[in-house]
N, C-alpha and C. Protein backbone atom coordinates (compact mmCIF):
# COMPACT_ATOMS: atom_id res chain seq x y z
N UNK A 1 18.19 -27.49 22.60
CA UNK A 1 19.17 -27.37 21.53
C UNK A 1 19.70 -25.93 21.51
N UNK A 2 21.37 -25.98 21.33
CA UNK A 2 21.61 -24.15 21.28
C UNK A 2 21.56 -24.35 20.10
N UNK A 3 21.92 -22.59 19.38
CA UNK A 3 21.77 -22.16 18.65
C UNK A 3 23.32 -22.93 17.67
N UNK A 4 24.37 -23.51 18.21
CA UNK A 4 25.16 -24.02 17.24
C UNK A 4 24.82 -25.29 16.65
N UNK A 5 23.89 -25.82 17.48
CA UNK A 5 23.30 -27.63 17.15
C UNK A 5 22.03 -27.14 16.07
N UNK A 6 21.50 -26.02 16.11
CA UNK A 6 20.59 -25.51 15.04
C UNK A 6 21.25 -24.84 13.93
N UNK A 7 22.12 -24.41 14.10
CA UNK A 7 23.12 -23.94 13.00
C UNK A 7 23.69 -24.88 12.25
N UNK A 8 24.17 -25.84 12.49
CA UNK A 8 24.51 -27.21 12.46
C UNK A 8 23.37 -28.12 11.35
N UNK A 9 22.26 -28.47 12.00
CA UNK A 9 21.10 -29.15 11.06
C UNK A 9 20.81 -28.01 10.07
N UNK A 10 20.94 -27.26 9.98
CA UNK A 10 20.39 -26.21 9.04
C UNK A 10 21.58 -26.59 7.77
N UNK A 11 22.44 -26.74 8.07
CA UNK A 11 23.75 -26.86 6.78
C UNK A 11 23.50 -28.64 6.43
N UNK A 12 22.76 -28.88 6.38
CA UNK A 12 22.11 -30.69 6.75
C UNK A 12 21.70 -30.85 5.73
N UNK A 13 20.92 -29.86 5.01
CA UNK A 13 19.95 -29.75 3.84
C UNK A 13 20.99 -30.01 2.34
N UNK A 14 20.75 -30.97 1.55
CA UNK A 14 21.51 -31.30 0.08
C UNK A 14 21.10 -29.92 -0.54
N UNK A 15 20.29 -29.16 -0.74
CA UNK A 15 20.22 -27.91 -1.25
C UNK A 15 19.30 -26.53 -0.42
N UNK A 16 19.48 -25.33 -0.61
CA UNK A 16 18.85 -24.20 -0.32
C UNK A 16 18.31 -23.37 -1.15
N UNK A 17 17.66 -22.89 -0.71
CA UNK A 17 17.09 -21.49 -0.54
C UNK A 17 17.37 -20.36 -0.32
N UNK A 18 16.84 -19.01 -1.19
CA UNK A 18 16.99 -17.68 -0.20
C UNK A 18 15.71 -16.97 -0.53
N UNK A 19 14.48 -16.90 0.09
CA UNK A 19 13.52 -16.07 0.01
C UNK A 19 14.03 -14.59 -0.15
N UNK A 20 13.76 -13.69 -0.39
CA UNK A 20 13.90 -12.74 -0.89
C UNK A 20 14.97 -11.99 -1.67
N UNK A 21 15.62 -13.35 -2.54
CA UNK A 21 16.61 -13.22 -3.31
C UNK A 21 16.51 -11.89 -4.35
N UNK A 22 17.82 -10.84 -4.39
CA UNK A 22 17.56 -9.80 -4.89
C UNK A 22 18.63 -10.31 -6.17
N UNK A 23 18.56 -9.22 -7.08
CA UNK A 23 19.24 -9.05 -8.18
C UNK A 23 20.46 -7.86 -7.95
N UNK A 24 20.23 -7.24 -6.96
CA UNK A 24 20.65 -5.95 -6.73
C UNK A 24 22.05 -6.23 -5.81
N UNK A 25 23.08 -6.20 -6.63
CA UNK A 25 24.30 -7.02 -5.52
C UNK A 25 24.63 -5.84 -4.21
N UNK A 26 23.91 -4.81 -4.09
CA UNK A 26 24.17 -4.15 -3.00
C UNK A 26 23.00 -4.71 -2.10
N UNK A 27 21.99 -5.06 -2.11
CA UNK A 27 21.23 -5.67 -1.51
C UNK A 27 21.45 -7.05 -0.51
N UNK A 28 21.20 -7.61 0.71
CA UNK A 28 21.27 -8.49 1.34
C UNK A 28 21.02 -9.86 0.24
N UNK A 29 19.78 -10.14 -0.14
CA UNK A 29 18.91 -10.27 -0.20
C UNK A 29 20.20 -11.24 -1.96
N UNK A 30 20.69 -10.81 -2.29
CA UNK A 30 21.76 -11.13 -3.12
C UNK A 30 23.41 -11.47 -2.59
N UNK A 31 23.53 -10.70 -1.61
CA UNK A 31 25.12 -11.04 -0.58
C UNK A 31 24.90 -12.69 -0.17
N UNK A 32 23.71 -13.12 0.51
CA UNK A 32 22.69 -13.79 1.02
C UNK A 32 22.98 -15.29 -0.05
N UNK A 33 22.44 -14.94 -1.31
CA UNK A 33 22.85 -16.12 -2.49
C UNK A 33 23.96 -16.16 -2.67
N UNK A 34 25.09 -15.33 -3.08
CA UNK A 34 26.15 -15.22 -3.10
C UNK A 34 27.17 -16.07 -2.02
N UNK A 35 26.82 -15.90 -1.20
CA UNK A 35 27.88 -16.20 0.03
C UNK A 35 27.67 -17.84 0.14
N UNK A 36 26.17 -18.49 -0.17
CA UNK A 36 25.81 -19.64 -0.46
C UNK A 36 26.86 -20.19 -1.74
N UNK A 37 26.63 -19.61 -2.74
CA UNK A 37 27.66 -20.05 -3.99
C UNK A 37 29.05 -20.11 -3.85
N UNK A 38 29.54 -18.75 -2.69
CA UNK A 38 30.82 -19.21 -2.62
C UNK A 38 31.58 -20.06 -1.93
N UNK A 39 30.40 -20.48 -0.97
CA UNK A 39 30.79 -22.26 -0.59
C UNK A 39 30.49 -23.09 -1.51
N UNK A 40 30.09 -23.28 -2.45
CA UNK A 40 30.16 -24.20 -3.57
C UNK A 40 28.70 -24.84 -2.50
N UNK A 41 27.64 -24.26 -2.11
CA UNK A 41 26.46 -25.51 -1.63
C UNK A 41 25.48 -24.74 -3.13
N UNK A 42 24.22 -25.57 -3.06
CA UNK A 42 24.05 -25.54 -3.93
C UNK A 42 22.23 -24.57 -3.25
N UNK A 43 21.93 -23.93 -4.16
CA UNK A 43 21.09 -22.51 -3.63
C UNK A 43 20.37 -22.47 -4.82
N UNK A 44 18.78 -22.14 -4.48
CA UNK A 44 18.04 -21.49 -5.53
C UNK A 44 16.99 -20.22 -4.83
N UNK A 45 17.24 -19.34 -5.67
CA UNK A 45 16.94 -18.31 -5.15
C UNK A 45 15.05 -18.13 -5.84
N UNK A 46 14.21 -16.87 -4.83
CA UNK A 46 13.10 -17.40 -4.68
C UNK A 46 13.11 -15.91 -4.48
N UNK A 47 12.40 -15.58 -5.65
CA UNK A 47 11.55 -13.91 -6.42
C UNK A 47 10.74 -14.04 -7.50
N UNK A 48 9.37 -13.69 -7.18
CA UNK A 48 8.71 -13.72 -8.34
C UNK A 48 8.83 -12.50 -9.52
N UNK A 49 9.79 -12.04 -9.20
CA UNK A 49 9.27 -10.71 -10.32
C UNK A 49 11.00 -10.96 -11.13
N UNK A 50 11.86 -11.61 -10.97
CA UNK A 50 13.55 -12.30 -11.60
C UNK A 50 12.92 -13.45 -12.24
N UNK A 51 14.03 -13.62 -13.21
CA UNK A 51 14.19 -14.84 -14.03
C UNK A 51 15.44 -15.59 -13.53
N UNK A 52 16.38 -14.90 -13.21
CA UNK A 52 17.72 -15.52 -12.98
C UNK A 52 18.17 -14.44 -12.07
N UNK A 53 18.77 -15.01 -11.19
CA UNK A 53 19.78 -14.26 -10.26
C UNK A 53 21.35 -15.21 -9.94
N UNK A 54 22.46 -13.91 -10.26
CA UNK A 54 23.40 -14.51 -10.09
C UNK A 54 23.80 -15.67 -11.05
N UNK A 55 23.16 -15.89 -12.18
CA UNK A 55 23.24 -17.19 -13.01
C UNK A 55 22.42 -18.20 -12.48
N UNK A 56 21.47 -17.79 -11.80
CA UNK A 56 20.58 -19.45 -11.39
C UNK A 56 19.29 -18.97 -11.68
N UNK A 57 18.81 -19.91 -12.46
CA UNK A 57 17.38 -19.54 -12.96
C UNK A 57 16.49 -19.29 -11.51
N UNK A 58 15.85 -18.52 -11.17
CA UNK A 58 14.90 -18.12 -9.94
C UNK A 58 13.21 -19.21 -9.91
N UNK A 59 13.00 -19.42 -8.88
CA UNK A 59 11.67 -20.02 -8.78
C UNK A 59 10.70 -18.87 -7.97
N UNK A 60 9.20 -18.63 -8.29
CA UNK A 60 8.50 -17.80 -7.96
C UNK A 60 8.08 -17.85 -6.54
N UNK A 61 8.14 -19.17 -5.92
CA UNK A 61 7.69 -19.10 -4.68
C UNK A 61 7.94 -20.44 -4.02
N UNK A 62 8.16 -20.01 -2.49
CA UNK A 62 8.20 -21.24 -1.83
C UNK A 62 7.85 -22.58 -2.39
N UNK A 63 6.45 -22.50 -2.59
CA UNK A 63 5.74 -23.86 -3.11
C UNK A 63 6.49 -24.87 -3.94
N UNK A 64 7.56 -23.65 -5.41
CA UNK A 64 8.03 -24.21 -6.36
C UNK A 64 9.43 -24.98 -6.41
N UNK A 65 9.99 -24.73 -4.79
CA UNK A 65 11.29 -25.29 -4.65
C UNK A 65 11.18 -26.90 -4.76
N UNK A 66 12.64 -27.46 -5.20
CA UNK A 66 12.30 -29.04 -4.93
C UNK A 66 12.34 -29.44 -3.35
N UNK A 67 12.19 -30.78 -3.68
CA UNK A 67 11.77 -31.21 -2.43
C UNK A 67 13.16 -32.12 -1.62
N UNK A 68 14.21 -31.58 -2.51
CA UNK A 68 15.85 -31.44 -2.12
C UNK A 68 15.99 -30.29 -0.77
N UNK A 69 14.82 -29.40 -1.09
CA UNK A 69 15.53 -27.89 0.00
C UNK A 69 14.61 -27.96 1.06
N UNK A 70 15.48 -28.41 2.03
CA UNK A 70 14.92 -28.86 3.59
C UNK A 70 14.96 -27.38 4.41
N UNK A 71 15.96 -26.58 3.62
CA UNK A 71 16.58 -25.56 4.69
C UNK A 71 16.50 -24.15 3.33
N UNK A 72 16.14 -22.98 4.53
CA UNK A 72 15.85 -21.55 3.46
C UNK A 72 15.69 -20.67 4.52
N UNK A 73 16.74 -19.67 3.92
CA UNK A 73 16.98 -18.14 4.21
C UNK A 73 16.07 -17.54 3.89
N UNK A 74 15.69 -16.62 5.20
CA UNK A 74 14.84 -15.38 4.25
C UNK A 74 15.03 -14.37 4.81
N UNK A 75 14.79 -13.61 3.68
CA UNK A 75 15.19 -11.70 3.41
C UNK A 75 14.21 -11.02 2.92
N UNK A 76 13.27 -11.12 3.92
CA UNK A 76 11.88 -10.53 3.49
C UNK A 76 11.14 -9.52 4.60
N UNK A 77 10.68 -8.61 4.74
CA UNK A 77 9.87 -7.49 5.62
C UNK A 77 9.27 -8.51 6.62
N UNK A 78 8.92 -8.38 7.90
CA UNK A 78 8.14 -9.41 8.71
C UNK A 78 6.88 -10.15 8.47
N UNK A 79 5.98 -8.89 7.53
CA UNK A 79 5.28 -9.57 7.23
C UNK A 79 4.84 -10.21 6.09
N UNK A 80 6.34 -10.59 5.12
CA UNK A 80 6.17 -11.23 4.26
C UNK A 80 6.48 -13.07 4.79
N UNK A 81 7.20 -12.19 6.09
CA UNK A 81 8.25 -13.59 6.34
C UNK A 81 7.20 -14.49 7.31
N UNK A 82 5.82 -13.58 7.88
CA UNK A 82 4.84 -14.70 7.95
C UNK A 82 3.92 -15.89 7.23
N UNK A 83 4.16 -14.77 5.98
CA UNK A 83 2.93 -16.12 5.00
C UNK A 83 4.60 -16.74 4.55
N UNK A 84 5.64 -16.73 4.47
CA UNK A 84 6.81 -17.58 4.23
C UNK A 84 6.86 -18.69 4.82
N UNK A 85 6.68 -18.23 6.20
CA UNK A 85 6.56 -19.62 7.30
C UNK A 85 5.48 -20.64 6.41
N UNK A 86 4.33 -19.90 6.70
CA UNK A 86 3.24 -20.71 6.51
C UNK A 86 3.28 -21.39 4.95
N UNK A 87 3.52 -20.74 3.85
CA UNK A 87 4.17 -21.96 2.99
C UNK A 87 5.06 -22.95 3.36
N UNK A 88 6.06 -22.22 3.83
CA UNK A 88 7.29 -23.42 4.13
C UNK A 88 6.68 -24.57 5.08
N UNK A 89 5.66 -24.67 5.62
CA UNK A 89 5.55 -25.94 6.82
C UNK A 89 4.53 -26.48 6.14
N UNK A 90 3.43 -25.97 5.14
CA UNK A 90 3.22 -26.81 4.06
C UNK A 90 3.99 -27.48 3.01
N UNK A 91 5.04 -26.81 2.67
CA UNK A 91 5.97 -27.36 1.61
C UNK A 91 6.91 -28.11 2.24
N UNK A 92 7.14 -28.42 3.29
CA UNK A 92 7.66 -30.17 4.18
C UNK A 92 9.21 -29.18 4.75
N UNK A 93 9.84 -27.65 4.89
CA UNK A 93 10.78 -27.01 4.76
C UNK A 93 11.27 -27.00 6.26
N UNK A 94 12.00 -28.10 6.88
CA UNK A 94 12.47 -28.14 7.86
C UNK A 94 12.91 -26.87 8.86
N UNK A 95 14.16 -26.18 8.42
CA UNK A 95 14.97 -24.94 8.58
C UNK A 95 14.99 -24.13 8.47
N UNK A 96 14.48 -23.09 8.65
CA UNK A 96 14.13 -21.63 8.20
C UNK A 96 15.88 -20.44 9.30
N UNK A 97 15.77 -20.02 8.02
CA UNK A 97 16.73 -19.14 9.06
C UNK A 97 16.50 -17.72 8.49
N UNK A 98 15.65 -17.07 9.83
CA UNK A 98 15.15 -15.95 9.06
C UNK A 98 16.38 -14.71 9.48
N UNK A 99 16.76 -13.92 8.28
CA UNK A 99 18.23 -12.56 8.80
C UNK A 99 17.54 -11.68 9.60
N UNK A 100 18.43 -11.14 9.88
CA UNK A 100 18.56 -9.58 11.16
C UNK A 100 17.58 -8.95 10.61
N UNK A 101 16.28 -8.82 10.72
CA UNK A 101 15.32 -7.88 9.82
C UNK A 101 14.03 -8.61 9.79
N UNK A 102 14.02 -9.24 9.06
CA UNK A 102 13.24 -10.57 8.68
C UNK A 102 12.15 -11.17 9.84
N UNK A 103 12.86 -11.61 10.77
CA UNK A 103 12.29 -12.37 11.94
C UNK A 103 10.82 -11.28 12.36
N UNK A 104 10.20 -12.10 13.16
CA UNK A 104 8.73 -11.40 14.04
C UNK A 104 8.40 -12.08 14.57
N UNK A 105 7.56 -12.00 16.03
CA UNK A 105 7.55 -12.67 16.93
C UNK A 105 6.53 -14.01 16.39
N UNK A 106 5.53 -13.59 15.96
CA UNK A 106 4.42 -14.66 15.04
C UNK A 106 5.18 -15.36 14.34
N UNK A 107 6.05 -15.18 13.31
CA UNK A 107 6.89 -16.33 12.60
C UNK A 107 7.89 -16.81 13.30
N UNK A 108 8.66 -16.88 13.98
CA UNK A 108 8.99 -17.53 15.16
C UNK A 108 8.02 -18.31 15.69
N UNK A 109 6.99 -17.90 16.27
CA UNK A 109 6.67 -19.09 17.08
C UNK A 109 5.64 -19.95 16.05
N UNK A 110 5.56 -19.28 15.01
CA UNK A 110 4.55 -20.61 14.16
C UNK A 110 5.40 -21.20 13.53
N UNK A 111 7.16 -21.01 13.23
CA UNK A 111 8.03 -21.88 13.20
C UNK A 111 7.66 -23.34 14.14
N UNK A 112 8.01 -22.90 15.53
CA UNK A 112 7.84 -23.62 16.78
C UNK A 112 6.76 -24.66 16.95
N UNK A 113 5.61 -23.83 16.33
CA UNK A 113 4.28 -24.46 16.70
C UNK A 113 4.18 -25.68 15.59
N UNK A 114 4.72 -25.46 14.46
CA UNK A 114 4.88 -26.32 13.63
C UNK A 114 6.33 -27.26 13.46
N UNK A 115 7.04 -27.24 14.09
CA UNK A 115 8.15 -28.10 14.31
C UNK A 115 9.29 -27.58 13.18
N UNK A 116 9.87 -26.61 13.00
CA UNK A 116 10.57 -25.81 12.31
C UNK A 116 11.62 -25.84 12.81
N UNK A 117 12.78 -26.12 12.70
CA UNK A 117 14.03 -25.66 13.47
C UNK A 117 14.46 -24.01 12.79
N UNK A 118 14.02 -22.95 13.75
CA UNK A 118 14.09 -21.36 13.23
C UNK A 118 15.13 -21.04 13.60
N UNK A 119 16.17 -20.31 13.06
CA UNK A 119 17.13 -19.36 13.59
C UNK A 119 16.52 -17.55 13.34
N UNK A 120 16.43 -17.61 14.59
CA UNK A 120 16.11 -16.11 14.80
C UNK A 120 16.76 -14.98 15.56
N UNK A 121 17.42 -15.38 16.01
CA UNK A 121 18.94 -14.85 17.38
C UNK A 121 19.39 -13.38 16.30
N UNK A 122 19.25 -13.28 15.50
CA UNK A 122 20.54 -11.96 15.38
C UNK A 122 21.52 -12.69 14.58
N UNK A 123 21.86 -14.06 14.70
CA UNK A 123 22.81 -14.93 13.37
C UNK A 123 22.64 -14.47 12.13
N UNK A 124 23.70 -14.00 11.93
CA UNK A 124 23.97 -13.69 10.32
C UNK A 124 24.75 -14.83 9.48
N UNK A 125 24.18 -15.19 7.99
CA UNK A 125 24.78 -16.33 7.53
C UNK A 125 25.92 -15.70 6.86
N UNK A 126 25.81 -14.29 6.45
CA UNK A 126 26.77 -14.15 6.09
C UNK A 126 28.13 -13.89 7.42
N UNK A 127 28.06 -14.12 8.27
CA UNK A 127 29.45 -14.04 8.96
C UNK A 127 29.40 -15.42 8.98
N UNK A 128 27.95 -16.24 9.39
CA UNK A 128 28.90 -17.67 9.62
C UNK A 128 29.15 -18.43 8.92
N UNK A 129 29.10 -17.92 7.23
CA UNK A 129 30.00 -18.57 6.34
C UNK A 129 31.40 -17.54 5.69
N UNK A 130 31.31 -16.81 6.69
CA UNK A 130 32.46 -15.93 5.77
C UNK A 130 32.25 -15.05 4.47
N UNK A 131 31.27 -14.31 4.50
CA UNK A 131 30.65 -13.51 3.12
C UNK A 131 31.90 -12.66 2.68
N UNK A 132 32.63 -12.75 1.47
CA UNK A 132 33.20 -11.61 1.61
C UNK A 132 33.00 -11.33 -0.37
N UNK A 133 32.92 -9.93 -0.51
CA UNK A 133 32.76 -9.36 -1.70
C UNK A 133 33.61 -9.27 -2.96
N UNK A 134 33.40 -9.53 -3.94
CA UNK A 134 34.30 -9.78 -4.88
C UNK A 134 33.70 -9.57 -6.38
């Protein structure tokens, strides 16, 4: 599978995710939710220490997403974005698309090892939905 047939199932999901959803609109981590909303898909963002970001009430952790969000961004240090994996393939989370930062070679392949469809290439969601600031 290339990376556009994985790009592809990843937009598959009735709702998302963004692990390391910030509050801080200079932050990724908020561009990230944002750029989700301004396609009108529908996103819940995932910080334990927020109540709401962007107007959407926040959930504390992977575990707490519904079982609507097949597919989730994350914007987290590498080695947050390992125990991320490892919730997400307990929590049934098909798609992981970890940003320019994020990725490590261990979460990648325990994506793999667990049947994850990962985007890890250097794909930014914000170009391939058109992020633009406002």
């Amino acid at each position: 599978m290339d990376i556009r047939e994985q790009i592809d199932i990843f937009f598959k999901s009735e709702e998302f995710a963004v692990i390391g959803a910030s509050a801080d609109r200079h932050k990724y981590g908020n561009k990230v939710l944002r750029v989700y909303q301004q396609q009108g898909l529908r996103v819940i963002p995932v910080n334990p220490r927020e109540r709401e970001i962007e107007g959407v009430p926040c959930v504390a952790s992977v575990m707490d997403l519904p079982d609507t969000v097949k597919s989730i961004s994350v914007i987290t240090p590498p080695p947050a974005t390992e125990q991320v994996v490892e919730l997400a393939r307990q929590k049934g989370i098909e798609n992981i698309w970890m940003q320019p930062g994020a990725e490590s070679d261990a979460a990648v392949e325990a994506c793999r090892r667990g049947g994850i469809n990962v985007i890890a290439d250097g794909s930014c969601i914000l170009i391939e939905l058109g992020y633009h600031d406002h």
